[in-house]
PDB file of N, CA and C in Angstrom:
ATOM      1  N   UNK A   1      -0.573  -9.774  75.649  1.00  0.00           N
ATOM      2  CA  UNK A   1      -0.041 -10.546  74.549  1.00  0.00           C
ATOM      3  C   UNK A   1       0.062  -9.687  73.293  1.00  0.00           C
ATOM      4  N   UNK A   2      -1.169  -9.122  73.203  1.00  0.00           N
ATOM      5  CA  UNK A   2      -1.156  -8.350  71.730  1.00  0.00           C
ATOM      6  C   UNK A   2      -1.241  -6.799  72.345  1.00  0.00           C
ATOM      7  N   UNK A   3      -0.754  -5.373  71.447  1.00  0.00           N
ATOM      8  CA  UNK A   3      -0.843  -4.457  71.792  1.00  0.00           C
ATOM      9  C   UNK A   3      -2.320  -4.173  71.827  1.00  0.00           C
ATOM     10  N   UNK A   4      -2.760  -3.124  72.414  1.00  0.00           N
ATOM     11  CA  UNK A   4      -4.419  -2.891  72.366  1.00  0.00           C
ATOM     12  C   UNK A   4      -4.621  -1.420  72.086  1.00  0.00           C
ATOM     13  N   UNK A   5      -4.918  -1.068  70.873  1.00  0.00           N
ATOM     14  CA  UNK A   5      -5.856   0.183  70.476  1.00  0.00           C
ATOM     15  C   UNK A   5      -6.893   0.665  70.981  1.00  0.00           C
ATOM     16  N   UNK A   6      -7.240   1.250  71.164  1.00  0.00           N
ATOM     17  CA  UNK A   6      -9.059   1.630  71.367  1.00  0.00           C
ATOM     18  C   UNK A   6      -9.205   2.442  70.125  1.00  0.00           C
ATOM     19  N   UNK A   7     -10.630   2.099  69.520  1.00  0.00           N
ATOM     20  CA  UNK A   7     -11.001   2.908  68.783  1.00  0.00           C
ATOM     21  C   UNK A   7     -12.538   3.079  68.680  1.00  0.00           C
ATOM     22  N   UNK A   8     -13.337   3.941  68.055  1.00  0.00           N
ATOM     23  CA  UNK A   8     -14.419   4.713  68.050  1.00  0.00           C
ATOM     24  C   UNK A   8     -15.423   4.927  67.034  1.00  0.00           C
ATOM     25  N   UNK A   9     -16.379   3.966  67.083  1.00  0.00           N
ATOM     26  CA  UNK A   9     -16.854   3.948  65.620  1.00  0.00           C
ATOM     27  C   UNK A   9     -18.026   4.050  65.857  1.00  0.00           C
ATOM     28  N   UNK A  10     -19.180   4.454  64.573  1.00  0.00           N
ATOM     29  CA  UNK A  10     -20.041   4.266  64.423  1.00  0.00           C
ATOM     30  C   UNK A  10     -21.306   3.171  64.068  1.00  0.00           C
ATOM     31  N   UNK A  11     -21.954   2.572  64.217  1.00  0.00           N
ATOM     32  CA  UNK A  11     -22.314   1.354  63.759  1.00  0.00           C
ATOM     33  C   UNK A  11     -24.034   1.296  63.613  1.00  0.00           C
ATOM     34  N   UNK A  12     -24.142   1.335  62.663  1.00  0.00           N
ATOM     35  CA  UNK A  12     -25.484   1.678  62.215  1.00  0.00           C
ATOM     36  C   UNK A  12     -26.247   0.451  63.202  1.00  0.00           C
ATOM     37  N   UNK A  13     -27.862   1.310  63.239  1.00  0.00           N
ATOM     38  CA  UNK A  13     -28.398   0.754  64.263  1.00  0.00           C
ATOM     39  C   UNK A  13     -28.830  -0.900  64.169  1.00  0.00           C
ATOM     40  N   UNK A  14     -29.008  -1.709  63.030  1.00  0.00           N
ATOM     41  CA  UNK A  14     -29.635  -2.759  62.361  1.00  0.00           C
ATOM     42  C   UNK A  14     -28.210  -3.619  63.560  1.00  0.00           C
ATOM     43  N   UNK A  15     -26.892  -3.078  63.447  1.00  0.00           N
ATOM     44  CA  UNK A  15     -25.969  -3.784  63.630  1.00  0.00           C
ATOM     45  C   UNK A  15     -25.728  -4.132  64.835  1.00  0.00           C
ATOM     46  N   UNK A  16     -25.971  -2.377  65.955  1.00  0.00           N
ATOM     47  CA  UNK A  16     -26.105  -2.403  67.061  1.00  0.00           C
ATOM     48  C   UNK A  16     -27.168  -3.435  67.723  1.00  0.00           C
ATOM     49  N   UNK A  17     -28.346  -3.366  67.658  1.00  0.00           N
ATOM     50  CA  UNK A  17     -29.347  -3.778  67.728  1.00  0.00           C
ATOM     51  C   UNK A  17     -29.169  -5.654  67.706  1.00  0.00           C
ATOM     52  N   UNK A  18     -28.207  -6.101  66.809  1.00  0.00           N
ATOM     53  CA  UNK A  18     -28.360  -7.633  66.636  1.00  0.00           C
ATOM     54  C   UNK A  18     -26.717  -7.964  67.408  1.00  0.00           C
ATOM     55  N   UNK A  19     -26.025  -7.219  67.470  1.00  0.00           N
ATOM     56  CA  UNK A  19     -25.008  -7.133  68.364  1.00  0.00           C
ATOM     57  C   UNK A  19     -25.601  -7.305  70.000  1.00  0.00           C
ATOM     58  N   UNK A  20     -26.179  -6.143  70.381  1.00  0.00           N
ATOM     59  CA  UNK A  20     -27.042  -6.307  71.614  1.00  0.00           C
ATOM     60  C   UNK A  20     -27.543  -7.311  71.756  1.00  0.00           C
ATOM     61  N   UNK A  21     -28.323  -7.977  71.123  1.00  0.00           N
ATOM     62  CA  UNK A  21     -28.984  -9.650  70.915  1.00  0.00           C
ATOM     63  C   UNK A  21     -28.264 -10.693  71.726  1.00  0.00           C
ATOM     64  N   UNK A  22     -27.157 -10.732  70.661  1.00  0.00           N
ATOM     65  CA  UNK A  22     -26.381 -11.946  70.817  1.00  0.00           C
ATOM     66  C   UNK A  22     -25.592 -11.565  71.826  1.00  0.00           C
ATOM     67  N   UNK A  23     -25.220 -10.431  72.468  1.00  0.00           N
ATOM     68  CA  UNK A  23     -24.048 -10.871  73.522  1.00  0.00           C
ATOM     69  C   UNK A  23     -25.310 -10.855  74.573  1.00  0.00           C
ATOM     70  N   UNK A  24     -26.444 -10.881  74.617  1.00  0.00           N
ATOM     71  CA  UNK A  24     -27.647 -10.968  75.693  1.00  0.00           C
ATOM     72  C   UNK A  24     -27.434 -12.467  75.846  1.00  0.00           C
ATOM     73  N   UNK A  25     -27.165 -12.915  74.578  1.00  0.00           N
ATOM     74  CA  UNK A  25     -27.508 -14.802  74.677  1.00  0.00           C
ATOM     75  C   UNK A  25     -26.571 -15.776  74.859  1.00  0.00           C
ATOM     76  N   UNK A  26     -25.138 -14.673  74.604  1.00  0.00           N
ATOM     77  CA  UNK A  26     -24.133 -15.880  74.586  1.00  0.00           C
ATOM     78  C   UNK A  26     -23.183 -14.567  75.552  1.00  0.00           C
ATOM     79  N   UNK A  27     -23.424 -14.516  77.178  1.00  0.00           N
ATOM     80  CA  UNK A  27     -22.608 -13.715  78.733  1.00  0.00           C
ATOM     81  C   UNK A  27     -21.510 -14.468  77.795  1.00  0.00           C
ATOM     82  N   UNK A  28     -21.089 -15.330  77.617  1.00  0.00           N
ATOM     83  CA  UNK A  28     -19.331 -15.452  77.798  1.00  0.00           C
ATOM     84  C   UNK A  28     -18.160 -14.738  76.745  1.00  0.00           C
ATOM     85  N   UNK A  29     -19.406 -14.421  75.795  1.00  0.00           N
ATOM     86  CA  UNK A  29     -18.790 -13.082  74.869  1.00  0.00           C
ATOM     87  C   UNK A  29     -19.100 -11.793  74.980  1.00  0.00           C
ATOM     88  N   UNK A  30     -18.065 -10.669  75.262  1.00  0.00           N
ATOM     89  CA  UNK A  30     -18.263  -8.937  75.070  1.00  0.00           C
ATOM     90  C   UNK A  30     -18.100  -8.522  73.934  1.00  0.00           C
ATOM     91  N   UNK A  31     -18.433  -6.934  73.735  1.00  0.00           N
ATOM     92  CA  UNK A  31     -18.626  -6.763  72.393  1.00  0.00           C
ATOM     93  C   UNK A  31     -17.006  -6.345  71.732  1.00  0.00           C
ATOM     94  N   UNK A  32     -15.812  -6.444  72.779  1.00  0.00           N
ATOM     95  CA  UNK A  32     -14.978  -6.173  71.938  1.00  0.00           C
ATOM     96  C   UNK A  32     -14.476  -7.596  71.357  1.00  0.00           C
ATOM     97  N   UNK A  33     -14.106  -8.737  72.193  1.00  0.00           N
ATOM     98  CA  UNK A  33     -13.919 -10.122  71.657  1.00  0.00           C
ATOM     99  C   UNK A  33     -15.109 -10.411  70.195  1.00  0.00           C
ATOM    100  N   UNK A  34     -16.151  -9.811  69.918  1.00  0.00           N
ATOM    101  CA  UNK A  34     -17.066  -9.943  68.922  1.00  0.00           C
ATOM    102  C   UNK A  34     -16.539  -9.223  67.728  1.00  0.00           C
ATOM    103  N   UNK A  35     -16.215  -7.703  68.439  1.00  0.00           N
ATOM    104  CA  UNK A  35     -15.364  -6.536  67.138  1.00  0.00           C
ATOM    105  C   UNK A  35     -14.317  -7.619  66.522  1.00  0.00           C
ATOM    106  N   UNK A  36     -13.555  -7.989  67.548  1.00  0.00           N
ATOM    107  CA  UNK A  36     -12.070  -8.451  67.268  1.00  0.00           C
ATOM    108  C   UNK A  36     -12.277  -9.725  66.257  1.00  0.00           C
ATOM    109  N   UNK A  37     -13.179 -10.541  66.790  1.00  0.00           N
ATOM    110  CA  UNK A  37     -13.375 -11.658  65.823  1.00  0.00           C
ATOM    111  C   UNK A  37     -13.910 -11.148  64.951  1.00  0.00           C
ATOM    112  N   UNK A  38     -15.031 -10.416  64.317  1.00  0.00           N
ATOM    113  CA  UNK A  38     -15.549 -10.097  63.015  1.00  0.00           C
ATOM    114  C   UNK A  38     -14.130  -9.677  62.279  1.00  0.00           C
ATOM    115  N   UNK A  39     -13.391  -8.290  63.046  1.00  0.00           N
ATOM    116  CA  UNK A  39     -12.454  -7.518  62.498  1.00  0.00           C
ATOM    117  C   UNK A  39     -11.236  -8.810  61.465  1.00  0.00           C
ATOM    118  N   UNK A  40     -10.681  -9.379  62.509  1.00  0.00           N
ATOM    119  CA  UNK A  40      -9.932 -10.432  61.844  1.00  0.00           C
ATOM    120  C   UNK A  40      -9.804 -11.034  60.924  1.00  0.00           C
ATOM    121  N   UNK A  41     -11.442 -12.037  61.351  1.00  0.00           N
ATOM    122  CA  UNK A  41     -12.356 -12.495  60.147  1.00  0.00           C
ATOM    123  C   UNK A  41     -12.148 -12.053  58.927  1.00  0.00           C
ATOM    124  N   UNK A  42     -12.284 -10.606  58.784  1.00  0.00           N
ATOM    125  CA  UNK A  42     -13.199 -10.009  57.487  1.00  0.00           C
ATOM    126  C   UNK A  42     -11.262  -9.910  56.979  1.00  0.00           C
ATOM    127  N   UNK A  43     -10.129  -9.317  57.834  1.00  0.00           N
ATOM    128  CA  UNK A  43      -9.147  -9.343  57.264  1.00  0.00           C
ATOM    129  C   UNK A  43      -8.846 -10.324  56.199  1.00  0.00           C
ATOM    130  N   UNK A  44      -8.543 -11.429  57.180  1.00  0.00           N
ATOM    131  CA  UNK A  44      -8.125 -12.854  56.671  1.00  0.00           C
ATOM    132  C   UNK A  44      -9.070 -13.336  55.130  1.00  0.00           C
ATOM    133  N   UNK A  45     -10.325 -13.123  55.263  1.00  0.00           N
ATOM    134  CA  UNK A  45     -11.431 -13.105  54.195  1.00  0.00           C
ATOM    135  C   UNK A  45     -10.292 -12.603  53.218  1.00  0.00           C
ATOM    136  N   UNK A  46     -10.054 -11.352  53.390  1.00  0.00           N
ATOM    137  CA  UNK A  46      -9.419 -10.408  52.031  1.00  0.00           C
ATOM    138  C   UNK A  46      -8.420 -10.152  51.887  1.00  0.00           C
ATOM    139  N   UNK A  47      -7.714 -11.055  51.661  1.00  0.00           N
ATOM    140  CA  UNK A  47      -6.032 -11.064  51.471  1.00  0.00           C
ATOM    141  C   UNK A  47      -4.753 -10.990  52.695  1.00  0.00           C
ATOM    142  N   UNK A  48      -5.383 -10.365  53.879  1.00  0.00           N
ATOM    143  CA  UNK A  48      -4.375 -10.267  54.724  1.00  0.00           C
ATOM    144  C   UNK A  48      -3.892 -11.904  55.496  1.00  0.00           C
ATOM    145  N   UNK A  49      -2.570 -11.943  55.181  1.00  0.00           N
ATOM    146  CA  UNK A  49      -2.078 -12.985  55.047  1.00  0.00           C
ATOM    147  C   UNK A  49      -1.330 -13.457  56.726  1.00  0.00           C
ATOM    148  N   UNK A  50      -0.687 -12.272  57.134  1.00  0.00           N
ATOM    149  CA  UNK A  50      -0.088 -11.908  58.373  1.00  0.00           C
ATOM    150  C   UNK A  50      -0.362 -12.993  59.447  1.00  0.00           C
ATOM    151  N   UNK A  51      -0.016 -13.637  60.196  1.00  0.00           N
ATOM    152  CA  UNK A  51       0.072 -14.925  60.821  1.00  0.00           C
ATOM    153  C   UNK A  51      -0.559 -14.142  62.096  1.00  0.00           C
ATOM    154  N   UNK A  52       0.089 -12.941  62.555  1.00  0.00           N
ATOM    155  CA  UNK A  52      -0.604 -12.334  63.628  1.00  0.00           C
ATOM    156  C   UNK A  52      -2.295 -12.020  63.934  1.00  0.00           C
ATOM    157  N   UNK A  53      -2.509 -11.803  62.584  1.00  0.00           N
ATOM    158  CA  UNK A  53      -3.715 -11.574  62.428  1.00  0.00           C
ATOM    159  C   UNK A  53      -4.584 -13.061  62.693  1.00  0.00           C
ATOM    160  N   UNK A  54      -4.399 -13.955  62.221  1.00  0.00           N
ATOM    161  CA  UNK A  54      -4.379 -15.344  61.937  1.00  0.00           C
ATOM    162  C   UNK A  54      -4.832 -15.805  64.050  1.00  0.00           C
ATOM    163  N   UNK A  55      -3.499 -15.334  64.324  1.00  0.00           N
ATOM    164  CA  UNK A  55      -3.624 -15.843  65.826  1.00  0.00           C
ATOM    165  C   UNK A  55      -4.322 -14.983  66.885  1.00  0.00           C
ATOM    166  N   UNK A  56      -4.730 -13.669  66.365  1.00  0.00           N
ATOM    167  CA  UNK A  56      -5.772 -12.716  66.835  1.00  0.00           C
ATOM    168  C   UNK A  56      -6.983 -13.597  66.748  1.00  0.00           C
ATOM    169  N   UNK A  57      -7.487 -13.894  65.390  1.00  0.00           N
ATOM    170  CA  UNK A  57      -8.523 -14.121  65.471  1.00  0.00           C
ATOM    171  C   UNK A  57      -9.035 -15.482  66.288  1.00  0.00           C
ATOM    172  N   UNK A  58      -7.666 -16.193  66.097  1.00  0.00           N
ATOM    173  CA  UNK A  58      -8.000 -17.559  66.706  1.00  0.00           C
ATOM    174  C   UNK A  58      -7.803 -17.980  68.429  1.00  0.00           C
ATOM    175  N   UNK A  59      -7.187 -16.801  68.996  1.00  0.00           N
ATOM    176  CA  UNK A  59      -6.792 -16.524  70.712  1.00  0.00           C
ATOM    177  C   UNK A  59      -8.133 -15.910  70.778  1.00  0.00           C
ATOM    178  N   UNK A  60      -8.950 -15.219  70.074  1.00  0.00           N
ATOM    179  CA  UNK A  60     -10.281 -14.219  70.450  1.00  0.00           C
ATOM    180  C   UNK A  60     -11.555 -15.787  70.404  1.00  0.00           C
ATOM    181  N   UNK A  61     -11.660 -16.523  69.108  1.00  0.00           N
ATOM    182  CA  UNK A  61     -12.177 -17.333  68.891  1.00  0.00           C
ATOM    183  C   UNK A  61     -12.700 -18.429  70.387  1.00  0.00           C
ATOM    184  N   UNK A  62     -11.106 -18.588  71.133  1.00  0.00           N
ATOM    185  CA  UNK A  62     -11.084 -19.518  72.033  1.00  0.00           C
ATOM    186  C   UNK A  62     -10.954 -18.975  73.405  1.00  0.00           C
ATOM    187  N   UNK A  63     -11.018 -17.778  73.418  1.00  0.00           N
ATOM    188  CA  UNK A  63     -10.836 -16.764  74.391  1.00  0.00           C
ATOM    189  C   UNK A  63      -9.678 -16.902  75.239  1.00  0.00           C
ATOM    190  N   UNK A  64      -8.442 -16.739  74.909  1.00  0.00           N
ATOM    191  CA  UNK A  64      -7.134 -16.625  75.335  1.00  0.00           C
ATOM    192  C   UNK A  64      -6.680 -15.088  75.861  1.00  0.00           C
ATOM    193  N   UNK A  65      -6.832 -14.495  76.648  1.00  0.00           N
ATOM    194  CA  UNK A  65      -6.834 -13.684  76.816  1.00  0.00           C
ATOM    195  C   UNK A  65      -5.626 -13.075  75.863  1.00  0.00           C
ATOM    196  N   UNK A  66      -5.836 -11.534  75.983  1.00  0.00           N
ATOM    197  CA  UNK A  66      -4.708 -10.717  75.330  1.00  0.00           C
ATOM    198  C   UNK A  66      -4.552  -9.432  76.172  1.00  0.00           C
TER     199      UNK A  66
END
């Protein structure tokens, strides 16, 4: 549905660590559907207006595949 990047980041350990947590507690989420929803999230938070973005976050939200 949507194109797919890979990308490569660093993520300080406090983040890793509570990331690891929660996808321990909630199997029906991975950590990229988690990236993707924070990522979106934080867009939409700050001005990005883009409808695509909008339906990223909300196909990841409900798990629609992409």
């Amino acid at each position: 549905m949507y194109p797919i990047i890979s990308i490569l980041t660093d993520l300080p350990e406090a983040l890793h660590t509570s990331l690891t947590q929660y996808l321990e507690q909630h199997p029906d989420w991975d950590q990229d559907q988690v990236l993707t929803a924070a990522l979106s999230l934080f867009l939409l938070q700050n001005g990005e207006c883009d409808r695509q973005i909008t339906s990223v976050y909300l196909d990841t939200l409900f798990k629609h595949s992409t």
